[in-house]
PDB file of N, CA and C in Angstrom:
ATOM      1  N   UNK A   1      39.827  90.119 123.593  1.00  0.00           N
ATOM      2  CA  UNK A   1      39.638  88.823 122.977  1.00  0.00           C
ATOM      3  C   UNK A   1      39.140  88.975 121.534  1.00  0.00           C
ATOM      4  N   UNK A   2      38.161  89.920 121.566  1.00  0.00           N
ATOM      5  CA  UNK A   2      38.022  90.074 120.240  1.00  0.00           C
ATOM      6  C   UNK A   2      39.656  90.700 118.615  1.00  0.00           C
ATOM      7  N   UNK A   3      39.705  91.377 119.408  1.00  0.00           N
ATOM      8  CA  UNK A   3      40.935  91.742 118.536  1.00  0.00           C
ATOM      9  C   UNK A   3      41.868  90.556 118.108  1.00  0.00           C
ATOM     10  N   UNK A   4      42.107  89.778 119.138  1.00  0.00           N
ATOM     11  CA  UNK A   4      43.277  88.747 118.604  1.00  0.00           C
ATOM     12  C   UNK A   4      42.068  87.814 117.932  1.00  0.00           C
ATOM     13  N   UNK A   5      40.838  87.907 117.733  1.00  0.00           N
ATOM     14  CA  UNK A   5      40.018  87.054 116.663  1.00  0.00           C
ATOM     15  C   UNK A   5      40.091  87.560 115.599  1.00  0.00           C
ATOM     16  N   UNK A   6      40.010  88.689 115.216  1.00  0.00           N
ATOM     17  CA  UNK A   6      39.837  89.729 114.093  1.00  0.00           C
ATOM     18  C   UNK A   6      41.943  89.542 113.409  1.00  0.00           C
ATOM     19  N   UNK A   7      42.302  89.649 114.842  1.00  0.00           N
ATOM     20  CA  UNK A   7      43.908  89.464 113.741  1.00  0.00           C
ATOM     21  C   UNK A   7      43.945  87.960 113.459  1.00  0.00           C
ATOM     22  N   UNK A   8      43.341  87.241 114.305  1.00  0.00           N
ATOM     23  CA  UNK A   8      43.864  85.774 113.269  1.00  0.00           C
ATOM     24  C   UNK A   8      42.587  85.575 112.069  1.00  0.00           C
ATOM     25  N   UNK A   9      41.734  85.950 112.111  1.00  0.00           N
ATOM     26  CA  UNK A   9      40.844  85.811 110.861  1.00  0.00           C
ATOM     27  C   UNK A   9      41.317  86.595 109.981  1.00  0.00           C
ATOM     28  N   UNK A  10      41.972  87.942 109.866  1.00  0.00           N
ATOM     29  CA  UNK A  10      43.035  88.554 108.936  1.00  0.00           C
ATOM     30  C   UNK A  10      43.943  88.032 108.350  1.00  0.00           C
ATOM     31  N   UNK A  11      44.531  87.371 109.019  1.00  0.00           N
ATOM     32  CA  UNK A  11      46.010  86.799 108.813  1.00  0.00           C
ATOM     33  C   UNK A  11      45.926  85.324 108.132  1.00  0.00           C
ATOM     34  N   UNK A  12      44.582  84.873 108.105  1.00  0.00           N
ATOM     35  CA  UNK A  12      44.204  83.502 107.702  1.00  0.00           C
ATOM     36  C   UNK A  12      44.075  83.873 106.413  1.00  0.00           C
ATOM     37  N   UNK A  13      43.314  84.928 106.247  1.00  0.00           N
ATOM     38  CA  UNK A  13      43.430  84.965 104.668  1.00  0.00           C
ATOM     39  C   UNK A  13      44.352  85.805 103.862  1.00  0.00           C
ATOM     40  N   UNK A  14      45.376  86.362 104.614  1.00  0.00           N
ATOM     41  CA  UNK A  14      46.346  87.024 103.885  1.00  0.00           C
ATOM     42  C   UNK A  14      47.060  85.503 103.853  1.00  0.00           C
ATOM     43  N   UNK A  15      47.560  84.342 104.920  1.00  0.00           N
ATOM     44  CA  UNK A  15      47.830  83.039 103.639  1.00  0.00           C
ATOM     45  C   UNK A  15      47.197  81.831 103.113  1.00  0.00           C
ATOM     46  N   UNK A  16      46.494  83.164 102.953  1.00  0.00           N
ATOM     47  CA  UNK A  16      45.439  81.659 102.132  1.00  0.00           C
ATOM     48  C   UNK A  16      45.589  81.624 100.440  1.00  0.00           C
ATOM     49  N   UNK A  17      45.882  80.148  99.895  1.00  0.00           N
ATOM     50  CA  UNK A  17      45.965  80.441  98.417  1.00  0.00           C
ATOM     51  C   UNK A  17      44.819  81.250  97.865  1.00  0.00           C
ATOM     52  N   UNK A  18      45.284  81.453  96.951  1.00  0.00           N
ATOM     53  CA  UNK A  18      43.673  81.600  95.585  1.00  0.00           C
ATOM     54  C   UNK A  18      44.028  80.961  94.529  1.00  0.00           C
ATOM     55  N   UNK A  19      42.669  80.512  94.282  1.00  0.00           N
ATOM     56  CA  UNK A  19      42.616  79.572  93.215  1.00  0.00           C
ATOM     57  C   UNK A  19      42.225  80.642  91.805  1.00  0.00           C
ATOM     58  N   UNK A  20      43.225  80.746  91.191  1.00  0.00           N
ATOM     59  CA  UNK A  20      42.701  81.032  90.149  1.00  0.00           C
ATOM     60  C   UNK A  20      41.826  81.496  88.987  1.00  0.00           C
ATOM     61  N   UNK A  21      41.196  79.947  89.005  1.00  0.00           N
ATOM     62  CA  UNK A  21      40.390  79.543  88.252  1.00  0.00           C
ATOM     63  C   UNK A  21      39.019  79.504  88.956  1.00  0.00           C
ATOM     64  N   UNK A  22      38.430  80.023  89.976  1.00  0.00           N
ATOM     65  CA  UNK A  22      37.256  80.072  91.056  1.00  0.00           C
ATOM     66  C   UNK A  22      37.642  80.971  91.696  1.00  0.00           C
ATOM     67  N   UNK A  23      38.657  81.882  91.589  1.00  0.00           N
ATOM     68  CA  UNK A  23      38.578  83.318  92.899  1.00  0.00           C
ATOM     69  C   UNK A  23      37.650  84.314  92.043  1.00  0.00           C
ATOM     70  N   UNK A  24      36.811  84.713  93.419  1.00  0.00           N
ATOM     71  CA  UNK A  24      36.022  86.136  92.601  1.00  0.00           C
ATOM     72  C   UNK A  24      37.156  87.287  92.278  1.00  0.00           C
ATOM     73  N   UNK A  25      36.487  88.200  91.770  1.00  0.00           N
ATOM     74  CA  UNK A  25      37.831  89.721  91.603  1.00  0.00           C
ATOM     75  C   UNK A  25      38.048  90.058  93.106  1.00  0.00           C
ATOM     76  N   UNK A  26      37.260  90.063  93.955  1.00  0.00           N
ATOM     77  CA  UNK A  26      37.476  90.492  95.131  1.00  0.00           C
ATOM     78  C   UNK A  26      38.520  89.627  95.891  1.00  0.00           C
ATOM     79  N   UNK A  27      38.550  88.466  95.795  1.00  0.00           N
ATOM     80  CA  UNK A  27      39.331  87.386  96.095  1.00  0.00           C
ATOM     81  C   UNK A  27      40.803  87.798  95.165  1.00  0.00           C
ATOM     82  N   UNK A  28      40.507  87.889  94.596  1.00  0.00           N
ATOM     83  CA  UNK A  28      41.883  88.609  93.649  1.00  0.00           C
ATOM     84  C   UNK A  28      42.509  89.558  94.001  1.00  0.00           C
ATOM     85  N   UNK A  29      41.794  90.271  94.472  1.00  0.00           N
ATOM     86  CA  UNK A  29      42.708  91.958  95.213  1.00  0.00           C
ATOM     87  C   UNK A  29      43.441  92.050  96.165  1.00  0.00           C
ATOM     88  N   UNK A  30      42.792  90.346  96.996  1.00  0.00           N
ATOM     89  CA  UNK A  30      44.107  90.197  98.082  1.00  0.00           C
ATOM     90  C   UNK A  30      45.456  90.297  97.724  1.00  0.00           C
ATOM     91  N   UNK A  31      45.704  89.769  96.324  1.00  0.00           N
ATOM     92  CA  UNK A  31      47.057  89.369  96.006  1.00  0.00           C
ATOM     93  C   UNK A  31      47.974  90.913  95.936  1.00  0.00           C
ATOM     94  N   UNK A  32      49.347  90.455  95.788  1.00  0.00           N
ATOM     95  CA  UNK A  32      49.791  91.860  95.771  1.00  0.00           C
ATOM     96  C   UNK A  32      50.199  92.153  94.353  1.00  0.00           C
ATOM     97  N   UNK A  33      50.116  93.631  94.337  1.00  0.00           N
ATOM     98  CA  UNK A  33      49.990  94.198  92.946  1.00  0.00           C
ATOM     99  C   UNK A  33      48.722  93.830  92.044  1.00  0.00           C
ATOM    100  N   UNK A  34      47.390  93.449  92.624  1.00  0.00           N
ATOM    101  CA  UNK A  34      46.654  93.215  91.821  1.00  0.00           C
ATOM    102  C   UNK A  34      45.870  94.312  92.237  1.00  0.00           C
ATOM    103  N   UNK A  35      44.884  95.321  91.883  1.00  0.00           N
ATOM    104  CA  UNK A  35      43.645  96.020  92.130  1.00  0.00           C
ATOM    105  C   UNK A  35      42.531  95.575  91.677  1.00  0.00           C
ATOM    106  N   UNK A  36      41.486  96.220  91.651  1.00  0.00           N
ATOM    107  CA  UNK A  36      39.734  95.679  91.226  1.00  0.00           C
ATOM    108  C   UNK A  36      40.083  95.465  89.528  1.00  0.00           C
ATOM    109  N   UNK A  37      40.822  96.531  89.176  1.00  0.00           N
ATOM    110  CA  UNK A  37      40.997  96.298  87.451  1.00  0.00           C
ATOM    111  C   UNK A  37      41.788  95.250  86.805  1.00  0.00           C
ATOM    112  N   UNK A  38      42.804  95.106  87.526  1.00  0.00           N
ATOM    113  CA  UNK A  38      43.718  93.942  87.517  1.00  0.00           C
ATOM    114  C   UNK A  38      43.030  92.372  87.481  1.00  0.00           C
ATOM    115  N   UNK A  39      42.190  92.931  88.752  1.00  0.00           N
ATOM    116  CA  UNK A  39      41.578  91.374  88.835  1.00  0.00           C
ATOM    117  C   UNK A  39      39.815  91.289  88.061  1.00  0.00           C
ATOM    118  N   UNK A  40      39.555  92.197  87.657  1.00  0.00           N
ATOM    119  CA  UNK A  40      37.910  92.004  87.008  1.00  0.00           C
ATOM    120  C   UNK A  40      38.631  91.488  85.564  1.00  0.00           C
ATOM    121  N   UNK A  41      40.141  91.864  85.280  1.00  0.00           N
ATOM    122  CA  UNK A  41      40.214  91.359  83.784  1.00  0.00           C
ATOM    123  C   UNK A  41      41.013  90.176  83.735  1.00  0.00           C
ATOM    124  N   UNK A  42      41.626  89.652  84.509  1.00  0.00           N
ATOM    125  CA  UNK A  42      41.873  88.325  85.484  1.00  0.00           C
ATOM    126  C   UNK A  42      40.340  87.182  85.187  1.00  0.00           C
ATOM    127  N   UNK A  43      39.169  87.726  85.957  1.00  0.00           N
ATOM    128  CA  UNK A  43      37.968  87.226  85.660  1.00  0.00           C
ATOM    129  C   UNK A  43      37.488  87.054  84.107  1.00  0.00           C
ATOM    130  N   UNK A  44      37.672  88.345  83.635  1.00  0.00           N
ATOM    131  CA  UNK A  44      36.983  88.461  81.606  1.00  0.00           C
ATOM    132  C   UNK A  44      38.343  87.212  81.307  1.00  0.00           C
ATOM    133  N   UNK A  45      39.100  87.462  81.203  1.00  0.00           N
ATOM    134  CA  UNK A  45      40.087  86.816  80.472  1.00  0.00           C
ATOM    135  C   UNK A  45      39.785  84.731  81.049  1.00  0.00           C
ATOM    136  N   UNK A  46      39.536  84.825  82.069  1.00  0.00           N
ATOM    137  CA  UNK A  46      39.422  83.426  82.084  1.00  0.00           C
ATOM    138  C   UNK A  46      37.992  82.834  81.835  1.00  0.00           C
ATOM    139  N   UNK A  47      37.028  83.902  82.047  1.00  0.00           N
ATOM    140  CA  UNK A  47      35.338  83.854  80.949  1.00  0.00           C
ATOM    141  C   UNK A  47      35.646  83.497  79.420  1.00  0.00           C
ATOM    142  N   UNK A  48      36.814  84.029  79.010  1.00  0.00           N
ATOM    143  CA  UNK A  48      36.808  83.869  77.425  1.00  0.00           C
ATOM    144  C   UNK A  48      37.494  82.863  77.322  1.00  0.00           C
ATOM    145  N   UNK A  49      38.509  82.118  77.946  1.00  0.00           N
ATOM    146  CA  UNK A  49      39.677  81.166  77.986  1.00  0.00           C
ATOM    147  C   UNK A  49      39.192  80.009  78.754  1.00  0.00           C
ATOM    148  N   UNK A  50      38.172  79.489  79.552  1.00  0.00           N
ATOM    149  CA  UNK A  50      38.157  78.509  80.030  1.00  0.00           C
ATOM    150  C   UNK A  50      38.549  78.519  81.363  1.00  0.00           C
ATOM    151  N   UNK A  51      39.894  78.505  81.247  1.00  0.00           N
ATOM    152  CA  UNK A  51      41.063  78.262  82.939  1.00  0.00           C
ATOM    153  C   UNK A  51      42.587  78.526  82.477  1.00  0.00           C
ATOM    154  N   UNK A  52      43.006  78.377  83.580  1.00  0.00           N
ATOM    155  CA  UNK A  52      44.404  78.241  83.687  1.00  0.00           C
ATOM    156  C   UNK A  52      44.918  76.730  84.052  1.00  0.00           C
ATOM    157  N   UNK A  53      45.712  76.021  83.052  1.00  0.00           N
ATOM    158  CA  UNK A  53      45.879  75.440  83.233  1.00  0.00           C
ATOM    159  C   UNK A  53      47.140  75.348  84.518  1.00  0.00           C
ATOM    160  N   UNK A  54      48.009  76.350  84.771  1.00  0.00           N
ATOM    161  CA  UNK A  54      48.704  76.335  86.023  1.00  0.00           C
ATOM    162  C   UNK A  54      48.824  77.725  85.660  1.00  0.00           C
ATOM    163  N   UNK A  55      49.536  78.381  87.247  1.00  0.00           N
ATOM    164  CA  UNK A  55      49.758  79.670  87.899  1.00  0.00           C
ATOM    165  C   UNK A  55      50.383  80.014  86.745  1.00  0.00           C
ATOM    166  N   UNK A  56      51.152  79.532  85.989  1.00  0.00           N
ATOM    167  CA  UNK A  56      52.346  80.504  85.117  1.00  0.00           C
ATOM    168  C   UNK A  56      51.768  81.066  84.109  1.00  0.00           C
ATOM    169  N   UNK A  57      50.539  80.491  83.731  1.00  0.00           N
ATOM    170  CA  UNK A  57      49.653  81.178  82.600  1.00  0.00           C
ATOM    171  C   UNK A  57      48.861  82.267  82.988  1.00  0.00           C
ATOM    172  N   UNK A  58      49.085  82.652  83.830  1.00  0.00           N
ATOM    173  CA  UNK A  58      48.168  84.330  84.718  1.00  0.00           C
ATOM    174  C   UNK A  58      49.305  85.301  83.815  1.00  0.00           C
ATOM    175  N   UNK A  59      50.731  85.146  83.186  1.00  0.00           N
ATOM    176  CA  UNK A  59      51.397  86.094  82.815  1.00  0.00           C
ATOM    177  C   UNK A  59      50.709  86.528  81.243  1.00  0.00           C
ATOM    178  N   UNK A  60      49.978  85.345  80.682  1.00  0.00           N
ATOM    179  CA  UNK A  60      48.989  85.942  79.685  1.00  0.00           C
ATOM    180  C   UNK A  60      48.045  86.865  79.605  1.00  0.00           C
ATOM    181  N   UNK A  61      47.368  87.424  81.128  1.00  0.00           N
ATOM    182  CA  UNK A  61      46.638  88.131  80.947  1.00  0.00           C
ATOM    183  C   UNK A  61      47.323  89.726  80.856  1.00  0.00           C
ATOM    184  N   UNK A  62      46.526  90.347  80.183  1.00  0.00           N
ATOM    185  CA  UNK A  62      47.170  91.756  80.148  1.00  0.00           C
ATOM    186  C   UNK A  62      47.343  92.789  81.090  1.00  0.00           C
ATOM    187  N   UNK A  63      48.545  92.980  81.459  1.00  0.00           N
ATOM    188  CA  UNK A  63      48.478  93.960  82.875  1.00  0.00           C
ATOM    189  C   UNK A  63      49.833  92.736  83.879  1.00  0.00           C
ATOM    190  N   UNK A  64      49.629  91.681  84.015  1.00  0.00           N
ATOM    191  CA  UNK A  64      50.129  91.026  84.577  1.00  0.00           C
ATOM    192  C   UNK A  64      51.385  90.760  84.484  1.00  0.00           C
ATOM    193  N   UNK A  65      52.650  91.155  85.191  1.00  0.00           N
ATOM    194  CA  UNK A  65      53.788  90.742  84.739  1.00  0.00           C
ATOM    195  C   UNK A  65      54.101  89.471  85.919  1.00  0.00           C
ATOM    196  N   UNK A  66      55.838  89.334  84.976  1.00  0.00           N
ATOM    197  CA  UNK A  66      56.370  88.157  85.809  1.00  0.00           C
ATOM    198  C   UNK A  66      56.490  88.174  86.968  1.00  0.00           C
ATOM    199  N   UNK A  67      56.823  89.510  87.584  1.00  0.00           N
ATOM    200  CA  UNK A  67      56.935  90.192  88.666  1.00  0.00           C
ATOM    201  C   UNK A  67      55.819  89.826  89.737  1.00  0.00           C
ATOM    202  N   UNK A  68      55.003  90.161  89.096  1.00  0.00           N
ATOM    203  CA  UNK A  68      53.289  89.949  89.603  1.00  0.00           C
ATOM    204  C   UNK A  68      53.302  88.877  90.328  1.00  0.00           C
ATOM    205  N   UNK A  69      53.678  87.951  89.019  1.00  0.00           N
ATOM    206  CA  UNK A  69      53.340  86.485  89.351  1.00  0.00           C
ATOM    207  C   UNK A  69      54.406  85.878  90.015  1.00  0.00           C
ATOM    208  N   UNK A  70      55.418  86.274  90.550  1.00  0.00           N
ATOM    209  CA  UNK A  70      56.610  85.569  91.306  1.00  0.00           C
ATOM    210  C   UNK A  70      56.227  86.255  93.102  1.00  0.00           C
ATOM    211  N   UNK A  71      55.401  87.411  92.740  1.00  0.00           N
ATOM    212  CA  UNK A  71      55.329  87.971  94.019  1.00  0.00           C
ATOM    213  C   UNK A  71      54.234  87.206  94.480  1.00  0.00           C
ATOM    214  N   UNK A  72      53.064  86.899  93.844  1.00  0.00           N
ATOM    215  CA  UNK A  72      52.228  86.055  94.273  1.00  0.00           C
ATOM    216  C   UNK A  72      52.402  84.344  94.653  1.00  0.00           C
ATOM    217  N   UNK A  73      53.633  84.007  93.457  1.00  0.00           N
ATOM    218  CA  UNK A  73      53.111  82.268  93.323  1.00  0.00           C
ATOM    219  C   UNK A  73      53.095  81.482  94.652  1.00  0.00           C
ATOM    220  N   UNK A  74      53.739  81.930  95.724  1.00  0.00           N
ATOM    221  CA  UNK A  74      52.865  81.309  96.949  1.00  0.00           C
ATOM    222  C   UNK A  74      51.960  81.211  97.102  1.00  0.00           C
ATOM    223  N   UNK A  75      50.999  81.923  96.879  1.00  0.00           N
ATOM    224  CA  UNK A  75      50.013  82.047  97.715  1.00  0.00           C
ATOM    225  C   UNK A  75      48.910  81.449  96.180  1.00  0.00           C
ATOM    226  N   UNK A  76      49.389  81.308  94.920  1.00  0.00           N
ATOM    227  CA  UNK A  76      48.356  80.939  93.895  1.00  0.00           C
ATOM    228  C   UNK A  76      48.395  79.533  93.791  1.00  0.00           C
ATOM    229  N   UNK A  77      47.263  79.023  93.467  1.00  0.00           N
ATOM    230  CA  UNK A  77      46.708  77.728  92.752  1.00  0.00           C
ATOM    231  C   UNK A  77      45.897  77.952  91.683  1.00  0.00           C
ATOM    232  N   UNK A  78      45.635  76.358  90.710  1.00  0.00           N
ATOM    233  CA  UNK A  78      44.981  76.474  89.821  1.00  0.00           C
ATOM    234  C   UNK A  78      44.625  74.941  89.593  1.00  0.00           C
ATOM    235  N   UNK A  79      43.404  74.677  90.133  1.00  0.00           N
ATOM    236  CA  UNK A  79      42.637  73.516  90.266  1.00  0.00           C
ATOM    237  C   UNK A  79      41.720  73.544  88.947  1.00  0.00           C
ATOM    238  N   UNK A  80      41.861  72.422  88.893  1.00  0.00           N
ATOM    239  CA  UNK A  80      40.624  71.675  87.768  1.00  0.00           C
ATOM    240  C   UNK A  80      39.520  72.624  87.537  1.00  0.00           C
ATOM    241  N   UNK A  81      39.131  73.010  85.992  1.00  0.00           N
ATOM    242  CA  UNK A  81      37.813  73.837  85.832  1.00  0.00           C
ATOM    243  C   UNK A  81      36.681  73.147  86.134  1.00  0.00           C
ATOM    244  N   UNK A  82      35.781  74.061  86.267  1.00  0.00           N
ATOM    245  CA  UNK A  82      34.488  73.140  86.424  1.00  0.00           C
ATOM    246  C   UNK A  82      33.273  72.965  85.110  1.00  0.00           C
ATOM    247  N   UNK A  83      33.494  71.947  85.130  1.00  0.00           N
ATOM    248  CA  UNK A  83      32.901  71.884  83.365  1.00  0.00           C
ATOM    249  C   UNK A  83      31.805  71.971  82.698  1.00  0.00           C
TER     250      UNK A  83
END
């Protein structure tokens, strides 16, 4: 019983969006093709920028291709900053 808890609490957050604009880096690493470096500069880059105003602007950060972001855009959002 435990195991099929542990696979659906797995599997809940492999589809679970991320937001963007409020995911920690760790929350970021879920995605694919992202690592801790990928996503800590994911974090700097939206510290210096404010937000994203939608998913398609993640191809601004450096490191990030289109690729990236087509493999992810299911699973991304980008909700209202918090001001």
């Amino acid at each position: 019983m435990k195991i099929i808890a542990l696979l659906l609490l797995g599997l809940s957050f492999l589809l679970a969006s991320v937001d963007i604009n409020h995911a920690t880096a760790k929350e970021l690493t879920t995605l694919k093709g992202i690592g801790a470096k990928k996503a800590q500069t994911i974090v700097t880059y939206r510290k210096e920028h404010k937000c994203f105003k939608t998913v398609n602007e993640l191809v601004k950060v450096k490191g990030i291709s289109t690729k990236t972001l087509e493999k992810n855009k299911a699973n991304l959002t980008a909700t209202q900053c918090k001001k």
